[in-house]
Protein backbone atom coordinates (compact mmCIF):
# COMPACT_ATOMS: atom_id res chain seq x y z
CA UNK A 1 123.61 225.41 78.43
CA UNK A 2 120.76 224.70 80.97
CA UNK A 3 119.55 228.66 80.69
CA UNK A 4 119.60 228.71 77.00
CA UNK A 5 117.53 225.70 76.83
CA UNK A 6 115.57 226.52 78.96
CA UNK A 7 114.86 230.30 78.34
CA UNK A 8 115.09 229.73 74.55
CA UNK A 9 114.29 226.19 73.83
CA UNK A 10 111.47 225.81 76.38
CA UNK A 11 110.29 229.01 76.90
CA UNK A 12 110.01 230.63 73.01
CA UNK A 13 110.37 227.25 71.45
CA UNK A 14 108.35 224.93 73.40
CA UNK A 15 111.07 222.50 73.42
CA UNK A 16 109.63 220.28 76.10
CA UNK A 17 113.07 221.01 78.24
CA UNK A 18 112.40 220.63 81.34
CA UNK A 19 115.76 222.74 83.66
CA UNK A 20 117.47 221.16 86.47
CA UNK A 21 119.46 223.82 87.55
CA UNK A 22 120.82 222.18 90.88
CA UNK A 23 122.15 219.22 88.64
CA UNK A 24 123.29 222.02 86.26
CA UNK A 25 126.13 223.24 89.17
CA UNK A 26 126.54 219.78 90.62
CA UNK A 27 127.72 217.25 87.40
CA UNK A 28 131.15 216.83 87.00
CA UNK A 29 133.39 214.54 85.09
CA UNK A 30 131.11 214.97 82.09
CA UNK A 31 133.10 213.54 78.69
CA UNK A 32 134.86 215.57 76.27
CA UNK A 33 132.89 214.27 73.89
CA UNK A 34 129.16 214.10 75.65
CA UNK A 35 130.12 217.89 76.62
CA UNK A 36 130.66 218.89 72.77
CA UNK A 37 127.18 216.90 71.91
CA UNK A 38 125.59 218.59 74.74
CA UNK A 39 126.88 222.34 73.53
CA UNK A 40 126.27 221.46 69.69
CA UNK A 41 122.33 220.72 70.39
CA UNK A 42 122.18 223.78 72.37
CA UNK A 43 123.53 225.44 69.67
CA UNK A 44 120.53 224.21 67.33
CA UNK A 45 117.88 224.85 69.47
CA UNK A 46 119.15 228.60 69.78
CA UNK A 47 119.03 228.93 66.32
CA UNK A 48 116.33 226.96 65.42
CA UNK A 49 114.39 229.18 67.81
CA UNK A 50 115.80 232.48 66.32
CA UNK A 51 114.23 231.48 63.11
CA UNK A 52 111.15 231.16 64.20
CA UNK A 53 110.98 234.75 65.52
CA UNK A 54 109.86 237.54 64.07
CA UNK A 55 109.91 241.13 64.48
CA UNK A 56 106.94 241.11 65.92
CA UNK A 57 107.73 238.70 67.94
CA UNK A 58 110.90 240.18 69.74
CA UNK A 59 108.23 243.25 70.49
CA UNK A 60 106.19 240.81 72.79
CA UNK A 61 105.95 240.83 75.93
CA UNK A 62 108.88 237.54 77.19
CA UNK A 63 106.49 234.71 78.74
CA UNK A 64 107.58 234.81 82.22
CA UNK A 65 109.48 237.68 84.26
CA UNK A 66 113.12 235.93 84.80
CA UNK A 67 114.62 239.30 86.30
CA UNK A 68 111.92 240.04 88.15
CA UNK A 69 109.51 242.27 86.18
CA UNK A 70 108.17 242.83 82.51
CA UNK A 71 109.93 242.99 79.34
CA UNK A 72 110.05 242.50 75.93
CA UNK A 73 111.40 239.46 74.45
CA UNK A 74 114.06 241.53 72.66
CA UNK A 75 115.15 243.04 75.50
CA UNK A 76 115.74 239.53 77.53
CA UNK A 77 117.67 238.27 74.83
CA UNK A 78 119.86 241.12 75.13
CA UNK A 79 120.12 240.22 78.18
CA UNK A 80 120.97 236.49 77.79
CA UNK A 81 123.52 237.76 74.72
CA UNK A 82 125.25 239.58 78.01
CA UNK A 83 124.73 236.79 80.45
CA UNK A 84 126.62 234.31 78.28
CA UNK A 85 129.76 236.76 77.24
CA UNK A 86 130.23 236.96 81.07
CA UNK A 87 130.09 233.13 81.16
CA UNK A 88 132.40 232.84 78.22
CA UNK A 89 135.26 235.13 79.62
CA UNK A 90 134.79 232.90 82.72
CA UNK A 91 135.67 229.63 80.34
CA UNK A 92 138.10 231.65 78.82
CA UNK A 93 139.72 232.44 82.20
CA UNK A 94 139.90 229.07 83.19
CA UNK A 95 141.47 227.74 80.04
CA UNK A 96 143.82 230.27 80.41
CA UNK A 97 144.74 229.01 83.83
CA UNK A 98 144.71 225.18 82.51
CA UNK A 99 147.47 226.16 79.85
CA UNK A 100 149.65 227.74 82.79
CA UNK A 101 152.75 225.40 82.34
């Protein structure tokens, strides 16, 4: 959640998030229920900031180089659309372990 809301939310939406990524790696124990709130405002400010770009937009130059060098905005948020079906199969792999009886 922290790169989404950060890369989307604070970087093309101006969110005000400010990313802890060390905490990010290090909390544990979080609640069922804090965890679902936590993933469900994430999920807004994705879309929220989705709808607020346009074509012309995506064909921008992204506001900071993340990977290293220049590139559209488009083509980061390819990029994030890959970076977060890796992290899914890992949560998907995990559960998968969990239900192991």
């Amino acid at each position: 959640m922290g790169n989404l809301n950060h890369f989307f939310g604070a970087i093309l939406g101006n969110s005000g998030y400010v990313r802890n990524r060390e905490l990010e790696f290090s909390l544990k124990n979080i609640p069922r229920t804090e965890l679902a709130q936590q993933i469900e405002a994430t999920l807004n400010i994705v879309i929220s900031t989705l709808d607020q770009l346009s074509e012309d937009d995506l064909a921008k130059e992204y506001p900071i180089e993340p990977l290293g060098y220049k590139m559209t905005t488009e083509y980061f948020l390819i990029h994030l659309f890959g970076h977060l079906g890796y992290h899914l199969g890992q949560i998907n792999f995990h559960r998968r372990l969990l239900d192991v009886e």
